[in-house]
N, C-alpha and C. Protein backbone atom coordinates (compact mmCIF):
# COMPACT_ATOMS: atom_id res chain seq x y z
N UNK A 1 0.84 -1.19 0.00
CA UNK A 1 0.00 0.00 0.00
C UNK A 1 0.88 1.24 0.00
N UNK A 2 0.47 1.97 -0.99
CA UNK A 2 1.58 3.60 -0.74
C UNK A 2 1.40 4.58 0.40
N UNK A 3 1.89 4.91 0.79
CA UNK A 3 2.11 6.19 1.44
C UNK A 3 1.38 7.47 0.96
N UNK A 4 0.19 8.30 1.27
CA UNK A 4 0.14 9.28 0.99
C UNK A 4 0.43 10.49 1.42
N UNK A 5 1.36 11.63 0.24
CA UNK A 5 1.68 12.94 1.38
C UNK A 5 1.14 13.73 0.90
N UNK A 6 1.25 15.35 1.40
CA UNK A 6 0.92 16.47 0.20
C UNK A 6 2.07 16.72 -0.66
N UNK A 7 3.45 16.94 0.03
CA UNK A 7 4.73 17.03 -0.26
C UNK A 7 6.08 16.25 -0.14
N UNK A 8 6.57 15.49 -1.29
CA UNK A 8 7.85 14.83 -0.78
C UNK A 8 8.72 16.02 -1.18
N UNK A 9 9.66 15.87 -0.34
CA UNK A 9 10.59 16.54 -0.20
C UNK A 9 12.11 15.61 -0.54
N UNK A 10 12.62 15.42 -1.79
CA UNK A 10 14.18 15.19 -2.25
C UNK A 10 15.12 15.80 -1.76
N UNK A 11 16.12 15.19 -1.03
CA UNK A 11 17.21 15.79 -0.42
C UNK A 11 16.90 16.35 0.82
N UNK A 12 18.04 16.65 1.90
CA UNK A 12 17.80 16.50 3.17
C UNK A 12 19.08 17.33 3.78
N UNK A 13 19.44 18.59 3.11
CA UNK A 13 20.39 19.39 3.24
C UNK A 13 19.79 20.19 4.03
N UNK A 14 20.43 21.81 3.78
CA UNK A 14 19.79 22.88 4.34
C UNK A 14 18.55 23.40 4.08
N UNK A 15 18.43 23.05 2.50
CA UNK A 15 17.06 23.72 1.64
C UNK A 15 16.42 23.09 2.06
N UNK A 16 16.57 21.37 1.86
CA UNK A 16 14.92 20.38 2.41
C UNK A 16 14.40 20.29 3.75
N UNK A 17 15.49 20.31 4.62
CA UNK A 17 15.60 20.52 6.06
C UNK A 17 14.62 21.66 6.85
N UNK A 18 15.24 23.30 5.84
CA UNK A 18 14.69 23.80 6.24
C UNK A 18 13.11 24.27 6.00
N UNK A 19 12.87 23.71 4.29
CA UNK A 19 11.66 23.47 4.13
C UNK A 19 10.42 22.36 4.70
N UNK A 20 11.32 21.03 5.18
CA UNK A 20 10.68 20.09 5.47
C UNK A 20 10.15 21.19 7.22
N UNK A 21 11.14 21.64 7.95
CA UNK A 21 10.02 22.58 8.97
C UNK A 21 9.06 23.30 8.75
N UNK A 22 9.40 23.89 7.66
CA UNK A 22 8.19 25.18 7.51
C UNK A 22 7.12 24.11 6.81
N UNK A 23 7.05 23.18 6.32
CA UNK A 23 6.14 22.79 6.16
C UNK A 23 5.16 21.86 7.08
N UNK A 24 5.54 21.35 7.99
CA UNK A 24 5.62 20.45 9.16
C UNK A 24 4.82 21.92 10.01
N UNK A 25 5.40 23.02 9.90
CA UNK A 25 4.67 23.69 11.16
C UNK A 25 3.38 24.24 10.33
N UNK A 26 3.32 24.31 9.45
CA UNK A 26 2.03 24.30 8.62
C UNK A 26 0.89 23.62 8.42
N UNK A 27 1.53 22.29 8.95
CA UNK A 27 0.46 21.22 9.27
C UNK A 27 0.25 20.53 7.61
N UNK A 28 1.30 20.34 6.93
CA UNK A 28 0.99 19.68 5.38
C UNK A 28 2.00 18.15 5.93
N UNK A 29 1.38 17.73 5.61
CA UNK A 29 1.67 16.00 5.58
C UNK A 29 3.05 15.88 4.47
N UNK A 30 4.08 15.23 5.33
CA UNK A 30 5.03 15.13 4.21
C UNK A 30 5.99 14.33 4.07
N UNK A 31 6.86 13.46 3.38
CA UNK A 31 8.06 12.60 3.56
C UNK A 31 9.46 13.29 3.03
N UNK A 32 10.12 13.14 3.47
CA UNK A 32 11.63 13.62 3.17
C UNK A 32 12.40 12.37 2.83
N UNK A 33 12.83 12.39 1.31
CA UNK A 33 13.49 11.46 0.83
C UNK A 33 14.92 11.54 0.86
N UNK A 34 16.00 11.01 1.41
CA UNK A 34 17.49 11.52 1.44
C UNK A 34 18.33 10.40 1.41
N UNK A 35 19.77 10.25 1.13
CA UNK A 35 20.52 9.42 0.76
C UNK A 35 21.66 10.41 1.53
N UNK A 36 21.79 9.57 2.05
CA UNK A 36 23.06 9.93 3.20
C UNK A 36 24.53 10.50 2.25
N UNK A 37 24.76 11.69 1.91
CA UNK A 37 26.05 11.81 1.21
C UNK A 37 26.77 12.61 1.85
N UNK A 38 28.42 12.02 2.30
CA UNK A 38 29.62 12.33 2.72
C UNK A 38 29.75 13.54 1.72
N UNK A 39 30.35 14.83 2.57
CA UNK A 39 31.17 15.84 1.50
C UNK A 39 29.85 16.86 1.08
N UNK A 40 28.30 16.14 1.09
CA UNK A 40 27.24 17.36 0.12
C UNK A 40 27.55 18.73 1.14
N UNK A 41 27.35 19.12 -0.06
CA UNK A 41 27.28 20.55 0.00
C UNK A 41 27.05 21.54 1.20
N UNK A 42 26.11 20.95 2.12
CA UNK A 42 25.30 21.37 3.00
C UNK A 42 25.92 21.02 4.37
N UNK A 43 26.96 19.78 4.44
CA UNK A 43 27.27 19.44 5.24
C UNK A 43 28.95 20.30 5.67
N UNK A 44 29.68 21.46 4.20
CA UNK A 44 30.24 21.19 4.94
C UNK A 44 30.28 23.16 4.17
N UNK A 45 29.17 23.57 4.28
CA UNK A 45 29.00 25.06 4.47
C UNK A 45 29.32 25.71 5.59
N UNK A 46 29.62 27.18 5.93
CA UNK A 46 30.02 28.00 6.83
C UNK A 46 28.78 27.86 7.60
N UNK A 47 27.90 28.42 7.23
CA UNK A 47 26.36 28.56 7.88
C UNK A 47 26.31 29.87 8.41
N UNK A 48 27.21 30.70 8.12
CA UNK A 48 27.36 32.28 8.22
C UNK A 48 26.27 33.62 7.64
N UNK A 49 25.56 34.07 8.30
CA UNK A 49 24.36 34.48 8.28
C UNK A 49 24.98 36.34 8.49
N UNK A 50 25.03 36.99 7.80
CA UNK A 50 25.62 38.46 7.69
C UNK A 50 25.26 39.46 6.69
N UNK A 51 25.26 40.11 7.10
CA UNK A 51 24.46 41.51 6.49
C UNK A 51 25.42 41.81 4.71
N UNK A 52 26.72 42.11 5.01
CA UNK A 52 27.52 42.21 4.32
C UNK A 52 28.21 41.23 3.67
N UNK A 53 28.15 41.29 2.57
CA UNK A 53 29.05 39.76 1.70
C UNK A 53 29.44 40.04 0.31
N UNK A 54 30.30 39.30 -0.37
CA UNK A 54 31.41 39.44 -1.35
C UNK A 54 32.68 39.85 -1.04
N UNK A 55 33.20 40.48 -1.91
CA UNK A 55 34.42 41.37 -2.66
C UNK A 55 34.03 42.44 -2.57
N UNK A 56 32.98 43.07 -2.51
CA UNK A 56 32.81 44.30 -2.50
C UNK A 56 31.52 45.08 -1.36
N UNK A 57 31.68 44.33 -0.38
CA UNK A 57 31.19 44.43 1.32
C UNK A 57 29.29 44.81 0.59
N UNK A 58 29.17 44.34 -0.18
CA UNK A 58 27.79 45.18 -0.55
C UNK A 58 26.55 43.76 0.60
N UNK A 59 25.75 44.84 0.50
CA UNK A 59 24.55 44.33 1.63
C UNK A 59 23.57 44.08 0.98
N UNK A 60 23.19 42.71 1.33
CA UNK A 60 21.93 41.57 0.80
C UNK A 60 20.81 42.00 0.67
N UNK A 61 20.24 42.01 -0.71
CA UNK A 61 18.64 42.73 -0.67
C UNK A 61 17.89 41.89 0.59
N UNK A 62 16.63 42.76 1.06
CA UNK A 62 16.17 42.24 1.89
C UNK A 62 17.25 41.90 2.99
N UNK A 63 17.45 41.77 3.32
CA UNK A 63 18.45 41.35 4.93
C UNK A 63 18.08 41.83 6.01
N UNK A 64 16.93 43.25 6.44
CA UNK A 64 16.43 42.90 7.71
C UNK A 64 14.98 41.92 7.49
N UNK A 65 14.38 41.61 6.75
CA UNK A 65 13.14 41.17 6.62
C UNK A 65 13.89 39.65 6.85
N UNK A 66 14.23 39.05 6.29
CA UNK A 66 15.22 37.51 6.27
C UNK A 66 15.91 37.71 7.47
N UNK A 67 16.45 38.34 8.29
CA UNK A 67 17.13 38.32 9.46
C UNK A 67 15.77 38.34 10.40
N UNK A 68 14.78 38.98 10.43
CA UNK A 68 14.15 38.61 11.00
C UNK A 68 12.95 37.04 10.94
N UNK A 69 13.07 36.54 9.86
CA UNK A 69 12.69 35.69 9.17
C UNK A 69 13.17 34.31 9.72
N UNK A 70 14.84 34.55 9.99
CA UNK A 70 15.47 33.60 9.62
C UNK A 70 15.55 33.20 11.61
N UNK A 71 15.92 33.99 12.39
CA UNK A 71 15.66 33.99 13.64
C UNK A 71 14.61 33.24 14.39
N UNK A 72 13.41 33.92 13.62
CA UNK A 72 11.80 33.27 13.82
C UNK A 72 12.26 31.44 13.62
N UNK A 73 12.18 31.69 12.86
CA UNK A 73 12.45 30.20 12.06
C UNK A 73 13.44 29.29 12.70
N UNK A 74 14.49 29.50 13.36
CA UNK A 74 15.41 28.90 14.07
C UNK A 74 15.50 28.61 15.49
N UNK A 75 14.76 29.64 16.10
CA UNK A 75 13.87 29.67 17.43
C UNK A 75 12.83 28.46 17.49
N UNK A 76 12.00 28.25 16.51
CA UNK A 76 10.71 27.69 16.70
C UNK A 76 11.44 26.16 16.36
N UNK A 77 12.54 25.56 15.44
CA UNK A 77 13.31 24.21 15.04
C UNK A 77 13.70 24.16 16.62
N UNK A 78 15.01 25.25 16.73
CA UNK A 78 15.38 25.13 18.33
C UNK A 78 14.75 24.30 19.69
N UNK A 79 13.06 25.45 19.42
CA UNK A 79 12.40 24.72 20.33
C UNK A 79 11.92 23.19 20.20
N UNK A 80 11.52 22.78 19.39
CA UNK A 80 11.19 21.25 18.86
C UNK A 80 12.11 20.19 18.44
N UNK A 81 13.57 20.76 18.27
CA UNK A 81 14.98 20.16 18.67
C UNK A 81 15.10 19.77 19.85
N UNK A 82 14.65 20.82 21.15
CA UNK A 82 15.04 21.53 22.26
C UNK A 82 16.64 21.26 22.09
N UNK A 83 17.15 21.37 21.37
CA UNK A 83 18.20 21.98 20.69
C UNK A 83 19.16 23.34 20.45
N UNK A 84 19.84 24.31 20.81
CA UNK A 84 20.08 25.30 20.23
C UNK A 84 20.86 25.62 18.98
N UNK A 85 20.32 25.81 17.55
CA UNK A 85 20.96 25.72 16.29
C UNK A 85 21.45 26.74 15.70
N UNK A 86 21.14 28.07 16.48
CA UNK A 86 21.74 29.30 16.01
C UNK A 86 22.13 29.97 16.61
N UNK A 87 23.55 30.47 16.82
CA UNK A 87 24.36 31.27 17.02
C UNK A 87 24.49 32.55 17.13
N UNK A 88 23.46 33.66 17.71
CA UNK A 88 23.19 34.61 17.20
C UNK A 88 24.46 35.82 17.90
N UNK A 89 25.42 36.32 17.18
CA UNK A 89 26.83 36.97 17.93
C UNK A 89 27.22 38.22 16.67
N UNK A 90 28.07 39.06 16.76
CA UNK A 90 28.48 40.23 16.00
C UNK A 90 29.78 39.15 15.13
N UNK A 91 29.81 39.47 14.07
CA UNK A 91 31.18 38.83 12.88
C UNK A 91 31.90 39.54 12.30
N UNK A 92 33.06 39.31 12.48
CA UNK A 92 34.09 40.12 12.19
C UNK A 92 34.67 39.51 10.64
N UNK A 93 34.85 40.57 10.29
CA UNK A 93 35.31 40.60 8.42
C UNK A 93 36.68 41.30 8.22
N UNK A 94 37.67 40.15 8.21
CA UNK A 94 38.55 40.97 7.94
C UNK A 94 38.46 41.54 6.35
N UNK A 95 40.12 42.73 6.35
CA UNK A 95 39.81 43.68 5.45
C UNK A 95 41.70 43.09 4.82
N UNK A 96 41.61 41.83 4.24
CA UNK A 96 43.74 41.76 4.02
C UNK A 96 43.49 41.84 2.74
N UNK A 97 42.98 42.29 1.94
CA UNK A 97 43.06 42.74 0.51
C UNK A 97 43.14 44.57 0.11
N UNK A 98 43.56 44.77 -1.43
CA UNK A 98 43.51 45.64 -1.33
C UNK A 98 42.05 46.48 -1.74
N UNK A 99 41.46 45.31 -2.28
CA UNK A 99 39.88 45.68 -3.17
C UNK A 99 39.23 45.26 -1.99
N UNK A 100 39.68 44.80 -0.60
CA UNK A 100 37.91 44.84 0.07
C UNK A 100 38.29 46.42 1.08
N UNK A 101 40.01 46.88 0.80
CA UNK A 101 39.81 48.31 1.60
C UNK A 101 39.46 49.14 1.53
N UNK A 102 39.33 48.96 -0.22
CA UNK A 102 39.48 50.19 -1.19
C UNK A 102 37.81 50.17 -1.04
N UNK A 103 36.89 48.89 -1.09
CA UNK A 103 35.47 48.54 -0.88
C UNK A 103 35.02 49.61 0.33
N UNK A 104 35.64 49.38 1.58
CA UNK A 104 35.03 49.68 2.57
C UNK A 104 35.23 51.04 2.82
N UNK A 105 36.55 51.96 2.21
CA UNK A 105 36.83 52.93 2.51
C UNK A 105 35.73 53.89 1.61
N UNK A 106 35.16 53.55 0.25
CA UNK A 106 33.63 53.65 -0.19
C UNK A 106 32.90 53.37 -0.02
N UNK A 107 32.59 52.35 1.08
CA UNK A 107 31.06 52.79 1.70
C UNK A 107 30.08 53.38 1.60
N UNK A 108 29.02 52.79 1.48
CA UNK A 108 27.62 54.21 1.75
C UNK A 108 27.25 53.94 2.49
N UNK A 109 26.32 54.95 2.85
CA UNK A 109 25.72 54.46 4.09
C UNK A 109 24.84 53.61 4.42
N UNK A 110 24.33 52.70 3.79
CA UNK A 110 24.22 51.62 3.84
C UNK A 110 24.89 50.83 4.41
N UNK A 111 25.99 50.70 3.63
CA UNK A 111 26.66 49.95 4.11
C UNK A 111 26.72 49.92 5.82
N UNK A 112 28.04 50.99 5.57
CA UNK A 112 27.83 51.29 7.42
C UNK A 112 26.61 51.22 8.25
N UNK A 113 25.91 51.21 7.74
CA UNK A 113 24.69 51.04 8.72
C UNK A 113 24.73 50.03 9.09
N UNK A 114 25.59 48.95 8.87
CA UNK A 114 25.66 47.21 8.97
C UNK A 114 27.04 46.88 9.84
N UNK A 115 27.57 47.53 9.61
CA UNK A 115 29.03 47.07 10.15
C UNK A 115 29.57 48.82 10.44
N UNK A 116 31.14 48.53 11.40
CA UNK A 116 31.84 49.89 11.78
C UNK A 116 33.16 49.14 11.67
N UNK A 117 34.30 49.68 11.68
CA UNK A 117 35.89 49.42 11.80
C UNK A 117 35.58 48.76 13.40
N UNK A 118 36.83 47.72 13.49
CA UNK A 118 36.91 46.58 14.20
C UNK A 118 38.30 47.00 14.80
N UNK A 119 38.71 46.56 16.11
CA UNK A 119 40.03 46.22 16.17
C UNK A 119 40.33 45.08 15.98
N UNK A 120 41.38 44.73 15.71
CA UNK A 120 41.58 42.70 15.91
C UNK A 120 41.56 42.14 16.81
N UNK A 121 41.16 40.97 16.70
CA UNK A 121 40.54 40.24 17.58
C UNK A 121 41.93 39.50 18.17
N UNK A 122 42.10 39.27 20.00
CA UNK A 122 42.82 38.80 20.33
C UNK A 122 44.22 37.76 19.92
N UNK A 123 43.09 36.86 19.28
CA UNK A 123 44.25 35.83 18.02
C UNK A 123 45.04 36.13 16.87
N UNK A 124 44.71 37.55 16.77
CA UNK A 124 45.11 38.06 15.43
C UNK A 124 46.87 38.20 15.55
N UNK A 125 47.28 38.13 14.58
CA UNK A 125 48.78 38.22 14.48
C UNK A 125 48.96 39.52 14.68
N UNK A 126 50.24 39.97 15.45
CA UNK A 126 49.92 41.81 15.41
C UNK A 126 50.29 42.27 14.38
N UNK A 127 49.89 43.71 14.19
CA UNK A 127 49.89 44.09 12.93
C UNK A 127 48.61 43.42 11.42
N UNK A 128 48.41 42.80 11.58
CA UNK A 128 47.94 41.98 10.85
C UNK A 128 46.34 42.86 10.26
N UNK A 129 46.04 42.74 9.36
CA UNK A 129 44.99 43.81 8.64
C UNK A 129 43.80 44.01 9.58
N UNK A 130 43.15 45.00 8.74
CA UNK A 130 42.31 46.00 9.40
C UNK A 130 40.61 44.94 9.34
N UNK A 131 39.38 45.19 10.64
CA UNK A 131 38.48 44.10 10.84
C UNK A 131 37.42 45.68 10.25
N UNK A 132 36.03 44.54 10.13
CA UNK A 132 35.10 45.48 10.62
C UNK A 132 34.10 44.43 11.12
N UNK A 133 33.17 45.09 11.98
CA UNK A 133 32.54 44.14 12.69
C UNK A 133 31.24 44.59 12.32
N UNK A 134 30.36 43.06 12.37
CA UNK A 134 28.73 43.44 12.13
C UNK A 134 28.36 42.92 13.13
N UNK A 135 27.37 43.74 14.01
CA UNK A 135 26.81 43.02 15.33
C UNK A 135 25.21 42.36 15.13
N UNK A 136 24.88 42.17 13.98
CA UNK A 136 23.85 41.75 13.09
C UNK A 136 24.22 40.66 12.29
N UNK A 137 24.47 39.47 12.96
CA UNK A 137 24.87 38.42 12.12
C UNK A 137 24.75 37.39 13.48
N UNK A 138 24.74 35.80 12.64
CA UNK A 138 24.76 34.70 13.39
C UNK A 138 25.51 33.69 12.40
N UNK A 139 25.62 32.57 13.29
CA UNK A 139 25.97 31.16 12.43
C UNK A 139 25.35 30.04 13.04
N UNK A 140 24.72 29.62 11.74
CA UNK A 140 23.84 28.36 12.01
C UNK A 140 24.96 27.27 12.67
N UNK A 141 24.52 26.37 13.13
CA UNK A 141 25.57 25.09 13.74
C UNK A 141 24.88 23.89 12.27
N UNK A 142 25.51 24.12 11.38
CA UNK A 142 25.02 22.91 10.40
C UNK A 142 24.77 21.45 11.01
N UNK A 143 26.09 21.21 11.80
CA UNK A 143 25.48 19.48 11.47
C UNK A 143 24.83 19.58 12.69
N UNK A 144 24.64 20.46 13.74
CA UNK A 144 23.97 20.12 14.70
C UNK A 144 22.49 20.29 13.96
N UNK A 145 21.91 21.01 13.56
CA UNK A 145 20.63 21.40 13.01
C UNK A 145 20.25 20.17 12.16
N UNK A 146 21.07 20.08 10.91
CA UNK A 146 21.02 18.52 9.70
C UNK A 146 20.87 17.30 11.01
N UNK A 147 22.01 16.81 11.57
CA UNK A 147 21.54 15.47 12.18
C UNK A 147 20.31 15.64 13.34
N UNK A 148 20.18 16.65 14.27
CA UNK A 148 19.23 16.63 14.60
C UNK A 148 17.69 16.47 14.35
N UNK A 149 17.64 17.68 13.17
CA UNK A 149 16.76 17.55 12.20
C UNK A 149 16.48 16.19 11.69
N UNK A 150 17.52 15.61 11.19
CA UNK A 150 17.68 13.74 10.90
C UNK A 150 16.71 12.81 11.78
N UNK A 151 16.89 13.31 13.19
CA UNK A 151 16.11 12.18 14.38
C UNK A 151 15.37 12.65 14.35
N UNK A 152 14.82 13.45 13.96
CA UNK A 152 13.79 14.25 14.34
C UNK A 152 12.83 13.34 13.14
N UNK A 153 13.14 13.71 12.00
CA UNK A 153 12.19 13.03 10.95
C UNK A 153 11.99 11.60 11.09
N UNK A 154 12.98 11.04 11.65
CA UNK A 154 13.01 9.43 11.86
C UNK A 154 12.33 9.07 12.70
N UNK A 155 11.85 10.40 13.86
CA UNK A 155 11.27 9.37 14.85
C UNK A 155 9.75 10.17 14.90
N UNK A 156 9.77 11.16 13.52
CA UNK A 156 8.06 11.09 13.53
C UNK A 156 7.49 10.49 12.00
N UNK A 157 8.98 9.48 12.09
CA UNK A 157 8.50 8.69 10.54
C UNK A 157 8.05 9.62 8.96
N UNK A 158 9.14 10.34 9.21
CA UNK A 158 8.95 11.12 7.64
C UNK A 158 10.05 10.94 7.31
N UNK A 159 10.88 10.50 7.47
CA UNK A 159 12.22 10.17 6.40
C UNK A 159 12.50 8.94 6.00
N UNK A 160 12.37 8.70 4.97
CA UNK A 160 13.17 7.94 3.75
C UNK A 160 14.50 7.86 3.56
N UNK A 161 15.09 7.03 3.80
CA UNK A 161 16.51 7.13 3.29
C UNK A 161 16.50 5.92 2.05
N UNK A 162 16.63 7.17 0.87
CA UNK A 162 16.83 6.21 -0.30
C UNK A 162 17.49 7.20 -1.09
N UNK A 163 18.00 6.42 -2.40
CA UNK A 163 18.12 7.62 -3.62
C UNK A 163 17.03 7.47 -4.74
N UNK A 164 16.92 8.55 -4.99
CA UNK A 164 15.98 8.63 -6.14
C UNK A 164 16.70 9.53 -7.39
N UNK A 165 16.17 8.85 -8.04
CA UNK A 165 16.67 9.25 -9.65
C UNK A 165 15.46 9.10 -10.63
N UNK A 166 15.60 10.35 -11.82
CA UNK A 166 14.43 10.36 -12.52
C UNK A 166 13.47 8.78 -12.88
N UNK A 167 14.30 7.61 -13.11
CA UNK A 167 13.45 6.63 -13.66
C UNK A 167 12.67 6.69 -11.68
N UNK A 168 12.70 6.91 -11.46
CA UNK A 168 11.57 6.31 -9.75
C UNK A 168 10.08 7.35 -10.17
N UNK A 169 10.04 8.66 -10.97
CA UNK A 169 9.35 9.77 -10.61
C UNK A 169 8.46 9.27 -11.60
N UNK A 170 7.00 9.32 -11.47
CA UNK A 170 5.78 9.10 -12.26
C UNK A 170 5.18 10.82 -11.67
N UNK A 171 4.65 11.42 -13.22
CA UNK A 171 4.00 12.57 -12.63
C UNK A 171 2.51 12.83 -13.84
N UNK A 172 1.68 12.91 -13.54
CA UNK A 172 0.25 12.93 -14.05
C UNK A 172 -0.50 14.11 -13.64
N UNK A 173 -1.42 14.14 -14.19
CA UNK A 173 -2.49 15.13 -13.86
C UNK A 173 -2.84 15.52 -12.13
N UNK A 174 -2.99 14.19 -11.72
CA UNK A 174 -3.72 13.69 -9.88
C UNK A 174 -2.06 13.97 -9.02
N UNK A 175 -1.11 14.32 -9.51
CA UNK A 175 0.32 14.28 -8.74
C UNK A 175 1.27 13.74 -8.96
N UNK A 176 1.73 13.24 -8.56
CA UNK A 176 3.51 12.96 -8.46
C UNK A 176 3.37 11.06 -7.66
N UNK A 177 3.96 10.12 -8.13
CA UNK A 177 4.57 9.35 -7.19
C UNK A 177 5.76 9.03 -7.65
N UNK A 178 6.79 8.15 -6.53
CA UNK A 178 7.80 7.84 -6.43
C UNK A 178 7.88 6.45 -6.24
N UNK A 179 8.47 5.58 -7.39
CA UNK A 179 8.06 4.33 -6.88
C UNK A 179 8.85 3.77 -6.30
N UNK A 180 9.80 4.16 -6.39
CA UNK A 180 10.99 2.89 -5.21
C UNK A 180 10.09 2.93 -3.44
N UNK A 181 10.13 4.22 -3.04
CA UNK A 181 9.58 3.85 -1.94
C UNK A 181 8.04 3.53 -1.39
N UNK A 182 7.60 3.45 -2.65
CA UNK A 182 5.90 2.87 -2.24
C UNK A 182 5.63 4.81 -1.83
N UNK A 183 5.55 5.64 -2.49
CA UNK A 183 5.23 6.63 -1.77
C UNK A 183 4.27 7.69 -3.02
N UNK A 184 3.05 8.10 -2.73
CA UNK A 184 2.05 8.94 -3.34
C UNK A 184 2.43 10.29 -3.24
N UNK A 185 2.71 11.39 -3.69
CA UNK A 185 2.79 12.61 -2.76
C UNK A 185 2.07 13.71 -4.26
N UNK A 186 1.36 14.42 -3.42
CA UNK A 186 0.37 15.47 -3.97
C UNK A 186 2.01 16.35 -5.68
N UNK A 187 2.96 17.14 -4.45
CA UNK A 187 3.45 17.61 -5.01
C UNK A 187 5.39 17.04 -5.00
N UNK A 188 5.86 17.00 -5.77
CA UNK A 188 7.87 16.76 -5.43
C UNK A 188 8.63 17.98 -5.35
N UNK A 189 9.28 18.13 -4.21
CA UNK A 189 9.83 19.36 -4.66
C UNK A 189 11.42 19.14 -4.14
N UNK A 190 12.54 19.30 -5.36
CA UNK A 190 13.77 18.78 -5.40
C UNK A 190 14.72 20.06 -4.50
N UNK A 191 15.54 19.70 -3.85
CA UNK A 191 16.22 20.00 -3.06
C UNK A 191 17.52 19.32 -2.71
N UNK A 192 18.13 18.69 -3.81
CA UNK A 192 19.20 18.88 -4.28
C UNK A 192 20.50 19.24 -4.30
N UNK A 193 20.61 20.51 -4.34
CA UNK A 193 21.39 21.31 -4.68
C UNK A 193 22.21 21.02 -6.23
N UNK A 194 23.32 21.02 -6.43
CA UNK A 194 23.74 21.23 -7.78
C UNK A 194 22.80 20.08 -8.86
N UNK A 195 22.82 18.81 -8.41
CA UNK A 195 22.44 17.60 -9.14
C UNK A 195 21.69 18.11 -9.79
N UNK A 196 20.30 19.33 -8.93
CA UNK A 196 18.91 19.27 -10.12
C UNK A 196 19.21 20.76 -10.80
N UNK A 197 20.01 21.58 -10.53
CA UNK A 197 20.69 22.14 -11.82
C UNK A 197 21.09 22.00 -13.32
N UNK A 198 21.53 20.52 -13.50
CA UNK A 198 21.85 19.82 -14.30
C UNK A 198 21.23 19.72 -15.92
């Protein structure tokens, strides 16, 4: 007999992870399909959450709406982990190039509105280049969040550990199934990362 969901969810990184919650606190019925892979992508990200980013210190559209977004959202996993998965602390950026000085010494105000000049931080070699600090930033704890997240699905029976590849996917008018795992689901939504680029 199959399984019926509204949503399977492919892959079991940061994207499915963090979608498989928001959907879970929504109350949509769902399975998370994943294949345990050494090295993906997700496992071995910074998880660095900051206002300012690149080569050229420029600031993330949207970034207080998603900072507040992203908080909400990590609080409420946290609590149902009873877990703590986010890091919420000021990050320091160093400045040892000559294009991120030449970046910061142009600034707008924008920018600065995100970050100010830093001294170095205790460990720093002396002398050693110029910081600036954003007190508006966190870092996720990846594998604490991923494996937790992991027991978490296992022990309210929504995870699958399989691989799936296009010959498994049947998709029709009435939805989506997956046949290796005996599983029905309304909608598939791939989460991946590079593979469904492809």
């Amino acid at each position: 007999m199959k399984r019926s969901v509204d949503i399977a969810i492919i892959g079991q990184g940061l994207a499915g992870t963090t979608l498989a919650w928001t959907l879970l606190d929504q109350g949509a019925r769902i399975a998370v399909i994943d294949q345990r892979l050494i090295g993906a992508a997700s496992t071995v990200a910074g998880g660095l959450i900051t206002p300012l980013t690149g080569k050229k210190i420029k600031p993330e559209p949207y970034f207080d709406e998603l900072w507040e977004a992203a908080q909400a959202h990590y609080q409420r996993v946290s609590h149902w982990l009873d877990t703590d998965v986010l890091n919420t602390r000021a990050a320091l950026r160093r400045l040892d190039t000559t294009q991120l000085k030449e970046a910061w010494n142009t600034a707008d105000e924008t920018q600065k509105r995100y970050a100010e000049l830093a001294s170095a931080p205790p460990e720093a070699v002396s002398g050693e280049s110029s910081f600036i600090a954003m007190p508006t930033a966190a870092r996720l704890d990846i594998e604490r969040f991923l494996s937790s997240s992991r027991q978490a699905f296992i022990e309210r029976d929504i995870l699958i550990e399989h691989t799936v590849d296009d010959a498994c996917m049947n998709a029709d008018h009435c939805g989506a199934s997956i046949d290796t795992p005996s599983l029905n689901a309304d909608r598939v939504v791939f989460c991946r990362g590079w593979r469904d680029s492809l």
